[in-house]
C-alpha atoms as a PDB file:
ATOM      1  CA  UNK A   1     -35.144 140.049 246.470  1.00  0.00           C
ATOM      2  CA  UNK A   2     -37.899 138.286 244.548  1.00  0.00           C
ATOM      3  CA  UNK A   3     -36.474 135.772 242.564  1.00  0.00           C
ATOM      4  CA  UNK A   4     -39.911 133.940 241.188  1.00  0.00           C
ATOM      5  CA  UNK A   5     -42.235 133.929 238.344  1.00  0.00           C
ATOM      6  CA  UNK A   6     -44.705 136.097 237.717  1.00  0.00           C
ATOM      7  CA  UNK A   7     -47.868 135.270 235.039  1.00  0.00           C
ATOM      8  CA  UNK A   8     -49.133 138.141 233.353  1.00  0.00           C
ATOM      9  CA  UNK A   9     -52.812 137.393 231.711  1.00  0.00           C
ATOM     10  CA  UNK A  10     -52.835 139.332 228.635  1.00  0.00           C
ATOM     11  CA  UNK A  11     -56.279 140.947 227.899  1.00  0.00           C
ATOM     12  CA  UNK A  12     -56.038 140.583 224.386  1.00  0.00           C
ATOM     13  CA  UNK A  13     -53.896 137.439 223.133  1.00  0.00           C
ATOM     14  CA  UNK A  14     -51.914 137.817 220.122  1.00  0.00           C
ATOM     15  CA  UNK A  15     -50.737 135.090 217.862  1.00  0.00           C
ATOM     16  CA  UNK A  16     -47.219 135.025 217.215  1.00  0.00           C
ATOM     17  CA  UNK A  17     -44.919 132.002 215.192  1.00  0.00           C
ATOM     18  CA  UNK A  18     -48.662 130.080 214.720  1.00  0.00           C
ATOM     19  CA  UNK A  19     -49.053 130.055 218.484  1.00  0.00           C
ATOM     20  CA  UNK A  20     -52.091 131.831 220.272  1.00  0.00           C
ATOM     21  CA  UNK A  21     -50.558 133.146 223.465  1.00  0.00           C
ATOM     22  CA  UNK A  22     -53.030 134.510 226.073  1.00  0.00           C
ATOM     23  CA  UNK A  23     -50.393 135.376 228.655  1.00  0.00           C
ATOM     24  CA  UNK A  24     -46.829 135.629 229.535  1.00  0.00           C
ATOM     25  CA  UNK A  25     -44.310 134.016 232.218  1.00  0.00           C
ATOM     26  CA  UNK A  26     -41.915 136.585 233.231  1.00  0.00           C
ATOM     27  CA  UNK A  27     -38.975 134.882 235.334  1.00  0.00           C
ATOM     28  CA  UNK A  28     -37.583 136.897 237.778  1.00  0.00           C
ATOM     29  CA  UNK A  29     -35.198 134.365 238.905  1.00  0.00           C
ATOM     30  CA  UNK A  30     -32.861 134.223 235.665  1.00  0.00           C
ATOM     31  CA  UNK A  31     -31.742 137.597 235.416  1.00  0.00           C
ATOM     32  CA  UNK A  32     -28.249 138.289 235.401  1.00  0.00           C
ATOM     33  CA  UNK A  33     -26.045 141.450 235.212  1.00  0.00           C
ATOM     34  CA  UNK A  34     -25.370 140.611 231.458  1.00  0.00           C
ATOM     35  CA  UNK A  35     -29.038 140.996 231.181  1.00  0.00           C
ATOM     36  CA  UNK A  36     -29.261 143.881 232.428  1.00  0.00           C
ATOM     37  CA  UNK A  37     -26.221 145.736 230.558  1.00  0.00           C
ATOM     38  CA  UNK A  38     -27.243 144.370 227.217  1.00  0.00           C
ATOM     39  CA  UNK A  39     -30.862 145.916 227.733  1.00  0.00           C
ATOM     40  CA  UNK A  40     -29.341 149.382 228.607  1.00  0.00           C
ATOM     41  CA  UNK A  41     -27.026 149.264 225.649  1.00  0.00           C
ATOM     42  CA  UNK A  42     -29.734 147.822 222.942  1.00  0.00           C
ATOM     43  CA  UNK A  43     -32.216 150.595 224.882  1.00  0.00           C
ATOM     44  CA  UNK A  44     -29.427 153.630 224.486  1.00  0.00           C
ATOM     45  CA  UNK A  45     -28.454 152.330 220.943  1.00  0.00           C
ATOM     46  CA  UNK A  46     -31.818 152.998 220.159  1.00  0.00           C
ATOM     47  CA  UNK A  47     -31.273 156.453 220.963  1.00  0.00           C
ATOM     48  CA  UNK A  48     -33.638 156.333 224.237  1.00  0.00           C
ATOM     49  CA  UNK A  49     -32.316 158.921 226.957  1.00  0.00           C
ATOM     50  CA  UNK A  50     -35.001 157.189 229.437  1.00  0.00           C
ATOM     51  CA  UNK A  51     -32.665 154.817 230.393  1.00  0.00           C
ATOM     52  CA  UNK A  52     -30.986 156.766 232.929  1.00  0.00           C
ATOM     53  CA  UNK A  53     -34.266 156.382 235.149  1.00  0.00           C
ATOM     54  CA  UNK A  54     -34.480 152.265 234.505  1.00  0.00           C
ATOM     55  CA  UNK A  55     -37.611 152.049 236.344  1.00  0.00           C
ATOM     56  CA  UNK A  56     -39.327 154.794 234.553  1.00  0.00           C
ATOM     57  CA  UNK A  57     -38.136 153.706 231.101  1.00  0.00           C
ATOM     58  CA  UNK A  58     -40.957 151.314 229.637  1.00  0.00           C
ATOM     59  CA  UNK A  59     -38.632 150.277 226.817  1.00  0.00           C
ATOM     60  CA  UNK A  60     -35.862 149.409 229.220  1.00  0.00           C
ATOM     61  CA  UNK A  61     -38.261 147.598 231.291  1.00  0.00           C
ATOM     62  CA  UNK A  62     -40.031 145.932 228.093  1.00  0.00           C
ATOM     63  CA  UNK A  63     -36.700 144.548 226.870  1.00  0.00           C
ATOM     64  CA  UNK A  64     -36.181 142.752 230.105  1.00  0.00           C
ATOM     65  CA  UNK A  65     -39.459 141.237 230.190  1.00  0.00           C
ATOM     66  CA  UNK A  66     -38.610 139.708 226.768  1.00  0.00           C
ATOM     67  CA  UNK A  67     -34.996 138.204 228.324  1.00  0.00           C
ATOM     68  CA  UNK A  68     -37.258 137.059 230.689  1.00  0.00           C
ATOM     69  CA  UNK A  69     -40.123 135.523 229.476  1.00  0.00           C
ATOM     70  CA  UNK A  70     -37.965 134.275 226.209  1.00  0.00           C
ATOM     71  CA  UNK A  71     -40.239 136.368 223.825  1.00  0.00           C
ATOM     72  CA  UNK A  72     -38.656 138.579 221.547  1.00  0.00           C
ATOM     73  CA  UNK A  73     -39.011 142.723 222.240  1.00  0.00           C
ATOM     74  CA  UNK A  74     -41.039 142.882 219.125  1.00  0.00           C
ATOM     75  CA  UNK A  75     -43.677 140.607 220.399  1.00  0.00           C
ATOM     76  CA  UNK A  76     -44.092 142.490 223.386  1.00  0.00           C
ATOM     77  CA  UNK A  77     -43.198 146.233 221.961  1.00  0.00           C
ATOM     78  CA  UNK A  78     -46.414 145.165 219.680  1.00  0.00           C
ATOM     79  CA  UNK A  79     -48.878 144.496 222.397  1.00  0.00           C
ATOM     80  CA  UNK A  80     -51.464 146.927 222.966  1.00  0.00           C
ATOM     81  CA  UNK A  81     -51.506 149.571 225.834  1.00  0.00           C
ATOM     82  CA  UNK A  82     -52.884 147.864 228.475  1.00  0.00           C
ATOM     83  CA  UNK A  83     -51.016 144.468 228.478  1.00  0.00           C
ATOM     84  CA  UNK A  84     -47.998 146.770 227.440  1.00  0.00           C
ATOM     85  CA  UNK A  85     -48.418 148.761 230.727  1.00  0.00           C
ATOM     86  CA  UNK A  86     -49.027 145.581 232.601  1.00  0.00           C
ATOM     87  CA  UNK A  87     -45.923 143.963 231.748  1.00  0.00           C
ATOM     88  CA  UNK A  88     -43.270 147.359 231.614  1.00  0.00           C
ATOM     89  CA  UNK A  89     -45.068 148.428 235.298  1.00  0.00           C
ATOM     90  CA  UNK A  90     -44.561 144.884 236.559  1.00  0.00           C
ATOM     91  CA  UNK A  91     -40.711 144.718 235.802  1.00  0.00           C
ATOM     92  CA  UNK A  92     -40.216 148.086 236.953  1.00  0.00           C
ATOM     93  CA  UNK A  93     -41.755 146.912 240.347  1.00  0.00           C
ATOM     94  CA  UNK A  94     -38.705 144.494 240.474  1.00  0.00           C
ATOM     95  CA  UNK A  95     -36.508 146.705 239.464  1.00  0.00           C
ATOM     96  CA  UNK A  96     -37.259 149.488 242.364  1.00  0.00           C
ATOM     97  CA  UNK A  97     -36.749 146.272 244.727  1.00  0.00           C
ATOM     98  CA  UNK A  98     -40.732 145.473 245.122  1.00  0.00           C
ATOM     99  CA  UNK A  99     -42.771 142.065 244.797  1.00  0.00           C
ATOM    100  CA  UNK A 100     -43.711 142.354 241.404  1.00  0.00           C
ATOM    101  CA  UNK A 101     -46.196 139.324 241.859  1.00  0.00           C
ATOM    102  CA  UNK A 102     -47.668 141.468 244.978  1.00  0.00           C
ATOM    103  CA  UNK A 103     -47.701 144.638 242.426  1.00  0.00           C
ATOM    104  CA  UNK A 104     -49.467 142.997 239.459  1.00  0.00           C
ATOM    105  CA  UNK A 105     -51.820 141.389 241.995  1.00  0.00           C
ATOM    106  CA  UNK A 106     -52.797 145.170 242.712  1.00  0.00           C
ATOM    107  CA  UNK A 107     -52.427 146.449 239.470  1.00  0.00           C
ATOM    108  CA  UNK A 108     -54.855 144.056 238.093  1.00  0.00           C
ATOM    109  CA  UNK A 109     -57.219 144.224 241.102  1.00  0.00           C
ATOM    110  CA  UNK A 110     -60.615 144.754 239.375  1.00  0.00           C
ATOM    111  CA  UNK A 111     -60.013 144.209 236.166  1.00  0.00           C
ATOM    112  CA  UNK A 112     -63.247 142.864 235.317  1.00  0.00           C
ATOM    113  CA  UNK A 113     -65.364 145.704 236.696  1.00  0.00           C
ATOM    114  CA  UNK A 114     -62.950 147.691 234.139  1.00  0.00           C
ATOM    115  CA  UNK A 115     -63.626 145.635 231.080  1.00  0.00           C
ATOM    116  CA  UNK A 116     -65.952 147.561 229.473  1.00  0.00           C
ATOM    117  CA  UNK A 117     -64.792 150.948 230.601  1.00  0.00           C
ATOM    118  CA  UNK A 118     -63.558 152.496 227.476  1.00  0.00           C
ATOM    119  CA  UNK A 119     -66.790 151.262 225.713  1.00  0.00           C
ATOM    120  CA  UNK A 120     -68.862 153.807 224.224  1.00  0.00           C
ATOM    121  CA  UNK A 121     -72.125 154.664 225.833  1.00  0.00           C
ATOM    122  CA  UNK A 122     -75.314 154.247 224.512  1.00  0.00           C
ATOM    123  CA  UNK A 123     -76.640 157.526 222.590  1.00  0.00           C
ATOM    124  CA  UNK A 124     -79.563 158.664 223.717  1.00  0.00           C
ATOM    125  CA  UNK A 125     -82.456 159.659 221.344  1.00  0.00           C
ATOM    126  CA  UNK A 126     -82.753 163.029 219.982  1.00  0.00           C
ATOM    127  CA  UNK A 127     -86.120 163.964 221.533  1.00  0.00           C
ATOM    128  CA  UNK A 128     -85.855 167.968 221.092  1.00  0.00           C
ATOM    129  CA  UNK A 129     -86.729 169.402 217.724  1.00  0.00           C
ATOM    130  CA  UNK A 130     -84.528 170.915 215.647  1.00  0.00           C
ATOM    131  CA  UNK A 131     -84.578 174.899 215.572  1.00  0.00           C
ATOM    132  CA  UNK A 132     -87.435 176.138 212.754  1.00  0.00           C
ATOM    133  CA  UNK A 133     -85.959 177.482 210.023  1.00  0.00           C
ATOM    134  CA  UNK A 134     -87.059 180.894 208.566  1.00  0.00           C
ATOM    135  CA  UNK A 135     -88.912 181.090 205.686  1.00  0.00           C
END
């Protein structure tokens, strides 16, 4: 069982308490059954059925990377998709019993031939004319 750290680089850093935080430690090595039974209960007291697949249940998962990393759910609840995704995916590697530092390392593979991805791409000139109208 993995019981190391695991740094996730956020691709957009937030501010949060007057700190600028660009990525996040999540500590594999701390958690404890207590940890895990408070996340269920504050994820089913929320009124979140998902938990009865913990690996598939991104709040579940999101709630233990804030235990872990000593951030509250909030901050990370408020992140936006992708570093979301990046951290919920990586603690749900560790919770199926896999590496997560070997499963971020290949979720993040290529990253920066992805940055610009979801940019939108250059219009081209209108070079028909418009139908004549009749007169």
């Amino acid at each position: 069982m993995f019981r190391g750290k695991v740094k996730i680089k956020l691709n957009t850093p937030r501010k949060w308490e007057g700190e600028e935080i660009d990525s996040l430690e999540l500590d594999f090595g701390i958690i404890t059954g207590e940890m895990l039974n408070t996340c269920e209960k504050d994820t089913i007291g929320g009124g979140n059925i998902s938990i009865f697949n913990r690996p598939t249940s991104s709040e579940y998962c999101a709630r233990l990377a804030a235990v872990i990393s000593g951030k509250p759910f909030r901050f990370i609840e408020k992140m936006l998709f992708d570093d979301y995704e990046k951290i919920w995916q990586t603690v749900s590697a560790f919770i199926m019993h896999r590496d997560p530092q070997e499963f971020y390392n290949q979720f993040t593979e290529g990253d920066e031939e992805k940055k610009n991805f979801t940019e939108p791409a250059e219009k081209k000139p209108d070079t028909e004319k418009p139908p004549a109208t009749p007169k």
